[in-house]
Protein backbone atom coordinates (compact mmCIF):
# COMPACT_ATOMS: atom_id res chain seq x y z
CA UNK A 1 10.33 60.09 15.93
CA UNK A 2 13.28 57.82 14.79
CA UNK A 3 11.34 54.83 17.10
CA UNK A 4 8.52 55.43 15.11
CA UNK A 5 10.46 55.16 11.42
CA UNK A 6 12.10 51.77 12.78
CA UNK A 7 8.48 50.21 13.27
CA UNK A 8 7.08 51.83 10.15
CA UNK A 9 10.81 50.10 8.33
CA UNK A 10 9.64 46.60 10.07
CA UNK A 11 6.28 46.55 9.02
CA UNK A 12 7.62 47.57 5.24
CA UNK A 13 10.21 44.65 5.68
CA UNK A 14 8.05 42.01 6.84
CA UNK A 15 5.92 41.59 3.56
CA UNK A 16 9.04 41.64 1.43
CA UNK A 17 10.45 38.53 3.95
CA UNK A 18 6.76 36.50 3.85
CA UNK A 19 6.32 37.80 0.07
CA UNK A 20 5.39 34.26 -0.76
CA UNK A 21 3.55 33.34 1.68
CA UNK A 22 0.93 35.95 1.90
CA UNK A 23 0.46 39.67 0.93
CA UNK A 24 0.81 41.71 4.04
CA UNK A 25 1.64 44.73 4.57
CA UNK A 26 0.57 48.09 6.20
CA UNK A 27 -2.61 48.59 4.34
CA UNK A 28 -4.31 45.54 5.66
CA UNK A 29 -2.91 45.03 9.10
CA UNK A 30 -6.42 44.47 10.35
CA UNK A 31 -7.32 41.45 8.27
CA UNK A 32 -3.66 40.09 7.64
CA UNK A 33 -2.58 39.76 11.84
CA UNK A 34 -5.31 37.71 13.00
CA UNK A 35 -5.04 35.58 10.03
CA UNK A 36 -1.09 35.24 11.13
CA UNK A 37 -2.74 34.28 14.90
CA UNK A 38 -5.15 32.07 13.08
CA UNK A 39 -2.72 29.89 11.24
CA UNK A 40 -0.06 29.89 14.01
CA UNK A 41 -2.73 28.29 16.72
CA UNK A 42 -3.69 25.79 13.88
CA UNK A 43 0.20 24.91 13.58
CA UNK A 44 0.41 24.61 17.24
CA UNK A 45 -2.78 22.31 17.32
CA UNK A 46 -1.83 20.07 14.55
CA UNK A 47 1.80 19.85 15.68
CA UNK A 48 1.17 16.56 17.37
CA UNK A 49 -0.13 14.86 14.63
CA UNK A 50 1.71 16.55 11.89
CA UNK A 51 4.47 13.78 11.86
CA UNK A 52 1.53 10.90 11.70
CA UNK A 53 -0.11 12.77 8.89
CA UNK A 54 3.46 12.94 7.14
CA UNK A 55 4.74 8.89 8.13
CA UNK A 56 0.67 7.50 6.90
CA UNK A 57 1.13 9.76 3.78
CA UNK A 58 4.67 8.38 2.80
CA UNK A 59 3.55 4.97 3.46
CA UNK A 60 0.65 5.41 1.50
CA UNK A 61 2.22 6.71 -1.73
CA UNK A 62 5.78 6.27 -1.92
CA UNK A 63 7.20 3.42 -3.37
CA UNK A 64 8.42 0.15 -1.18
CA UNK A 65 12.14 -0.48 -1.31
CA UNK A 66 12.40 -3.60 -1.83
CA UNK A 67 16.76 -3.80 -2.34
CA UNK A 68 17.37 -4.77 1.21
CA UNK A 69 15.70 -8.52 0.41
CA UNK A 70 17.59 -8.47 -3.10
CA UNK A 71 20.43 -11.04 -1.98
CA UNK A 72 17.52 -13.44 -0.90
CA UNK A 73 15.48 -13.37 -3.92
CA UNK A 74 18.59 -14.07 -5.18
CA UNK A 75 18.65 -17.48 -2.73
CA UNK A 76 15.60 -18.36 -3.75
CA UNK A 77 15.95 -17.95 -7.43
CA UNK A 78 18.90 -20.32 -7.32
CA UNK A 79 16.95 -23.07 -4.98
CA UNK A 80 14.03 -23.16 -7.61
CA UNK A 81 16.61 -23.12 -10.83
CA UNK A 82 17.73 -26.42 -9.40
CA UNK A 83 14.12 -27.88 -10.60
CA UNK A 84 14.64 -26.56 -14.24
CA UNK A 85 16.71 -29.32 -15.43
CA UNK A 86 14.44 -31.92 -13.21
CA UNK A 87 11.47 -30.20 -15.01
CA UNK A 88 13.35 -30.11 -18.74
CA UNK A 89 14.02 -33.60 -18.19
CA UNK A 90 10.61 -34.69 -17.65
CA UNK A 91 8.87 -33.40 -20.38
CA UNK A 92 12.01 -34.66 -22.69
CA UNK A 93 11.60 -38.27 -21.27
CA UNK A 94 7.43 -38.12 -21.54
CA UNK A 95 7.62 -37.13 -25.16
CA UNK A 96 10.14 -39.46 -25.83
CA UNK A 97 8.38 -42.52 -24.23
CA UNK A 98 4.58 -41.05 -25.61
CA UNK A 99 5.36 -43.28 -29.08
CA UNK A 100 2.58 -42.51 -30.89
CA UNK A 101 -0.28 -41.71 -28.04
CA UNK A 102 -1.09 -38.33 -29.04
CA UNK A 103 -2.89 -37.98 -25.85
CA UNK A 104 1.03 -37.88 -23.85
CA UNK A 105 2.32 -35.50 -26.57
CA UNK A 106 0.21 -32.99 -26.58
CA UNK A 107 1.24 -33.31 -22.70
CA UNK A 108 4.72 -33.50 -22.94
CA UNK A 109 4.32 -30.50 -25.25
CA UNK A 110 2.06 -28.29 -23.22
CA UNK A 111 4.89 -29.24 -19.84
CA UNK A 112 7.79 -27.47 -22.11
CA UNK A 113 6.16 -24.38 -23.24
CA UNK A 114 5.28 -23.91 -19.73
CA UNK A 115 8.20 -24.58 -18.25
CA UNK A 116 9.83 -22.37 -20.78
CA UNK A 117 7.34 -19.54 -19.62
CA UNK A 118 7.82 -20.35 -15.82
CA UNK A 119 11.56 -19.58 -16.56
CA UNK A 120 11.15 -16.25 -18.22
CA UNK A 121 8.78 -15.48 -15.46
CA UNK A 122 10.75 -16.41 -12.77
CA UNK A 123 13.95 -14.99 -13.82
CA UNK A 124 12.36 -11.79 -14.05
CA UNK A 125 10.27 -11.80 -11.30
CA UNK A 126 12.02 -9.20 -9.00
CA UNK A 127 11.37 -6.06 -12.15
CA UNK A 128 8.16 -7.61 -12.68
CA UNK A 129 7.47 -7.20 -8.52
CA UNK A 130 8.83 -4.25 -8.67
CA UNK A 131 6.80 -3.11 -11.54
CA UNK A 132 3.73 -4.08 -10.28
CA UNK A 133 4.57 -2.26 -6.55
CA UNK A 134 5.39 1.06 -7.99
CA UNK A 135 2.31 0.74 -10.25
CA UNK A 136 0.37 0.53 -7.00
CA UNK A 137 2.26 3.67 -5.72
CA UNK A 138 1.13 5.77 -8.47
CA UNK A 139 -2.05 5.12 -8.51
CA UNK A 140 -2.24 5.84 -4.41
CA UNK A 141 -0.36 8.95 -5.08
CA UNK A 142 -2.57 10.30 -7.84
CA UNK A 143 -5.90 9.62 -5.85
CA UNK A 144 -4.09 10.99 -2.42
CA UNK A 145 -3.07 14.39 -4.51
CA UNK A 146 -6.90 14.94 -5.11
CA UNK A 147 -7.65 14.86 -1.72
CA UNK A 148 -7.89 18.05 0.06
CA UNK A 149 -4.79 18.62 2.70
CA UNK A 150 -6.63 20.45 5.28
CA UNK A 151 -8.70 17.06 5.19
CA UNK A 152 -6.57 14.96 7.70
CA UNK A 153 -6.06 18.54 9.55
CA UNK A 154 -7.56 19.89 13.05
CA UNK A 155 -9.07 23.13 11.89
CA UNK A 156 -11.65 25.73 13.72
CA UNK A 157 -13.88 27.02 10.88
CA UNK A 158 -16.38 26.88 12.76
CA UNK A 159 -18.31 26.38 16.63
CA UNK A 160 -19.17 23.11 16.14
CA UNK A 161 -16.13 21.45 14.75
CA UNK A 162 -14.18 22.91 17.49
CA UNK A 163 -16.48 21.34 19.97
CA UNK A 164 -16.32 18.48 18.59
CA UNK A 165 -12.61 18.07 17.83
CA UNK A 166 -11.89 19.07 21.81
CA UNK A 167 -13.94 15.78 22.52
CA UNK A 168 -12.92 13.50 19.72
CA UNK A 169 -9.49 14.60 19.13
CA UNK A 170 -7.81 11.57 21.22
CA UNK A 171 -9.65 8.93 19.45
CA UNK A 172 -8.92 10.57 15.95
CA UNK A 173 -4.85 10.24 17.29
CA UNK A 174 -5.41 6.78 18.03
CA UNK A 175 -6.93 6.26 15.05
CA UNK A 176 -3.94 7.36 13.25
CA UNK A 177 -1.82 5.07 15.24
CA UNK A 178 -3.46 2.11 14.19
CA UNK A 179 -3.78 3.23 10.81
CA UNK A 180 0.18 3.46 11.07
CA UNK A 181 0.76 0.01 12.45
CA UNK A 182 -1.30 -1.76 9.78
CA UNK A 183 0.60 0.72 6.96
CA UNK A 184 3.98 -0.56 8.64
CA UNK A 185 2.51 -4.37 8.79
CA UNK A 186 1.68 -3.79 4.55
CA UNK A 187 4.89 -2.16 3.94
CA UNK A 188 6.92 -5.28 5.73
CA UNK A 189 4.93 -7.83 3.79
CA UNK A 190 5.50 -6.07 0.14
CA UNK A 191 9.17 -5.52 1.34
CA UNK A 192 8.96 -9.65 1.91
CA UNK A 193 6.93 -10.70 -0.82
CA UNK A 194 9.51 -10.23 -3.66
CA UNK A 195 11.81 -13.06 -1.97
CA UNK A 196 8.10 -15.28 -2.86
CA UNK A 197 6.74 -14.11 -5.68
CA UNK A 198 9.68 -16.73 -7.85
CA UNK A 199 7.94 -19.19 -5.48
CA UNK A 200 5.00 -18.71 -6.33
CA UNK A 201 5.05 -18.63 -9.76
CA UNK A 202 6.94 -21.70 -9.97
CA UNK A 203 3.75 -23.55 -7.44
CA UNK A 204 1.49 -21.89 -10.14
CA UNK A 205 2.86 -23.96 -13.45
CA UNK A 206 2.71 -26.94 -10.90
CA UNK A 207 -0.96 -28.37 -11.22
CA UNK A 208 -0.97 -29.96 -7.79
CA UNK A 209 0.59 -27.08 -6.07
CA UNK A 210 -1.18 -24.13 -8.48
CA UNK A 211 -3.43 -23.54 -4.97
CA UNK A 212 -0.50 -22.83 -3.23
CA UNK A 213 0.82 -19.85 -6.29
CA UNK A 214 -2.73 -18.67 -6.11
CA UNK A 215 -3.11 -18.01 -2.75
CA UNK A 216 0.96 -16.52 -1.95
CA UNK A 217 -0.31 -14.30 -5.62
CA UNK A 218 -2.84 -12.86 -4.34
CA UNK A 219 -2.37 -11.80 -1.07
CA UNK A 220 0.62 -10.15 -2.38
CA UNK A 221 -1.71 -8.27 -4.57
CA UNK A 222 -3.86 -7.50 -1.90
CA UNK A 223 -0.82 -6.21 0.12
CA UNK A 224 0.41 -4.02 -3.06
CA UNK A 225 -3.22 -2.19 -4.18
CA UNK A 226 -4.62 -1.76 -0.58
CA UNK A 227 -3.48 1.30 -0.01
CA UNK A 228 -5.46 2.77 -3.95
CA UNK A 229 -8.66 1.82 -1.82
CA UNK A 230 -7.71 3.25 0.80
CA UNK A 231 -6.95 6.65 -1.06
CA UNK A 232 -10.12 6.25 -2.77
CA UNK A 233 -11.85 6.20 0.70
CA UNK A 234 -10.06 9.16 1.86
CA UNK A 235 -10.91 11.00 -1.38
CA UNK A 236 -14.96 10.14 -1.01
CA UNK A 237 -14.60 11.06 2.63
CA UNK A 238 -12.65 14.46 1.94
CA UNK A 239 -15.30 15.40 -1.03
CA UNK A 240 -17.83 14.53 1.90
CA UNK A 241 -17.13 17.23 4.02
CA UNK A 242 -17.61 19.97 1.03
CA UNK A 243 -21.39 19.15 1.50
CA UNK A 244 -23.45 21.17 3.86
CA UNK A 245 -24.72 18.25 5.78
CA UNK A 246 -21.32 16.85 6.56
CA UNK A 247 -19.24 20.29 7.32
CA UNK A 248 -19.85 20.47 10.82
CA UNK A 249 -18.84 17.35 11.68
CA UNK A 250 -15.80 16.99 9.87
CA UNK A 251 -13.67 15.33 12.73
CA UNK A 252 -16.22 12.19 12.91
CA UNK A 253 -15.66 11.89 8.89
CA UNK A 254 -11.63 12.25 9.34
CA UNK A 255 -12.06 9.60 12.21
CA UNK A 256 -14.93 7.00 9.55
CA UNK A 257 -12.51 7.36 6.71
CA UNK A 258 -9.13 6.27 8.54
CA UNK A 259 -11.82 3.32 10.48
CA UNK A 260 -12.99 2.36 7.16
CA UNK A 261 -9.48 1.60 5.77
CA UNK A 262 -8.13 0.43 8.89
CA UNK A 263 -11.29 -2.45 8.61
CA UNK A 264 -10.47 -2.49 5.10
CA UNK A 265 -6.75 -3.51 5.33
CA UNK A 266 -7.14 -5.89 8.40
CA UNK A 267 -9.68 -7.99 6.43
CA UNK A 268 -7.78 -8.16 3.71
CA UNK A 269 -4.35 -8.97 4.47
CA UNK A 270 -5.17 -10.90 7.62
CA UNK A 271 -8.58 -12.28 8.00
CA UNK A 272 -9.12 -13.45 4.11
CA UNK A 273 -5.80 -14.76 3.70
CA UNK A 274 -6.17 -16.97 6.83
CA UNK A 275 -9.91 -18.11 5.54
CA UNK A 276 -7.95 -18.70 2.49
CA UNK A 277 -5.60 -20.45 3.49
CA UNK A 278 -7.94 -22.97 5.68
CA UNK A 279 -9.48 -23.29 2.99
CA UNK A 280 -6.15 -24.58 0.96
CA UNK A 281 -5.73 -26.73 4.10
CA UNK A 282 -8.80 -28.30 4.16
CA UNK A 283 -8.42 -29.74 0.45
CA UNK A 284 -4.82 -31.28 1.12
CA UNK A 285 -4.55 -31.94 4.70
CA UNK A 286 -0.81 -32.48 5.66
CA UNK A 287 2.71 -31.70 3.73
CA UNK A 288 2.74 -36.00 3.12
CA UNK A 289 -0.77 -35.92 0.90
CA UNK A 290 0.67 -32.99 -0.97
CA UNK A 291 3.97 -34.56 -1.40
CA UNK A 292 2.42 -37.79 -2.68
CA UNK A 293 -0.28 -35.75 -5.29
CA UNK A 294 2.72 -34.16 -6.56
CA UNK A 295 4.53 -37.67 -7.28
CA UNK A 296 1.05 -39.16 -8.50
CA UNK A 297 1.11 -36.14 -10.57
CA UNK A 298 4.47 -36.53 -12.33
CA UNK A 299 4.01 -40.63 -12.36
């Protein structure tokens, strides 16, 4: 009899412990301890790629830190601030020799206010990177948070998905891997990208070298928004498998969306910015013929 009262007291203490979690108590034993079994074999599943989920989600949404490259922004700030009195000087000197050749003025004019804005710009280039990156962040997070989270989880709600999970499970982990890699790849570059983006807008208020901002602009940009388009994949995807035609195959969508932005983000950041930058290469072939444009330029 006093056996019996202990299990009766455990069963009355366990809902009190998992109050939160679920409702569960003696009165529905028979619906509330296979759903215990149930969720336990789906932890035990998903336990392998439970930390991938977690890494591609915080790379996804959470902000770069950019502070470890602070002290050489800093560098390169102070290389390109040598060029501001070079730069002040020759739009001084142009006006002064223009005489009365309205034509030069207007020049010499046009060179100081931007100058004056390529300061501004360039001075506060690491808050306006900065800005710009956690902008990015936000707008991944909020498009992520609509997704559902059993999504980009193995689950068994029904025959065929767990038939087809057992077979497609190892390509759907090396799908995440890759998807990791080219996260890790995007993360580096952003990390980099605020020691360039004073360098390139400095090349972009220099006509002959404006290709050169352009190109280092926008595959920064590229690098920062990726990931919003990659959410908004995963968000289509996850909205996909609510529709009867798509449920039982839920896996192959998990496995298309993460392809689809791993295709996305390699074309990108790789493949455009090297067609890009052949591109760039083909119209000034060699560092001489852009050094002399740039003295024609100024001449």
């Amino acid at each position: 009899m006093k056996k019996l009262l202990i299990i009766i007291l455990l069963f009355l203490l366990i809902p009190a412990v998992h109050a939160e979690e679920e409702e569960c108590g003696l009165l529905n034993l028979a619906s509330c301890i296979p759903q215990k079994i149930y969720d336990f074999l789906l932890n035990v599943i998903n336990a392998p790629i439970s930390p991938l989920l977690e890494f591609t989600q915080t790379l996804l949404t959470e902000p770069v830190e950019m502070s470890l490259f602070t002290p050489l922004w800093a560098i390169m700030l102070y290389i390109i601030s040598l060029f501001y009195g070079i730069l002040m000087l020759y739009s001084g000197f142009t006006f002064m020799v223009s005489g009365y050749d309205s034509a030069k003025r207007a020049k010499a004019k046009e060179w100081f206010r931007n100058i004056f804005i390529m300061i501004v710009l360039v001075q506060a280039s690491y808050f306006i990177y900065a800005a710009i990156v956690d902008i990015g962040s936000l707008l991944t997070a909020g498009v992520i948070n609509l997704c559902d989270e059993n999504f980009f989880r193995l689950t068994a709600d029904n025959i065929v998905n767990i038939g087809l999970q057992f077979f497609f499970a190892l390509i759907y982990v090396l799908t995440l891997l890759l998807t990791v890699f080219l996260l890790v790849c995007r993360y580096i570059i952003v990390a980099v990208g605020v020691v360039f983006s004073p360098l390139a807008i400095f090349f972009y208020f220099i006509p002959p070298l404006r290709d050169y901002g352009k190109l280092i602009m926008n595959f920064l940009g590229i690098c920062i928004f990726i990931t919003f388009f990659d959410a908004l994949i995963f968000l289509v995807c996850s909205k996909l498998v609510e529709i009867t035609l798509f449920e039982n195959f839920k896996i192959l969508v998990m496995i298309t969306a993460f392809g689809l932005s791993n295709l996305l983000m390699f074309y990108l950041m790789f493949f455009s910015a090297i067609k890009s930058a052949i591109n760039l290469g083909s119209k000034s072939v060699g560092t001489a013929k852009t050094v002399v444009a740039v003295a024609k330029y100024f001449i």
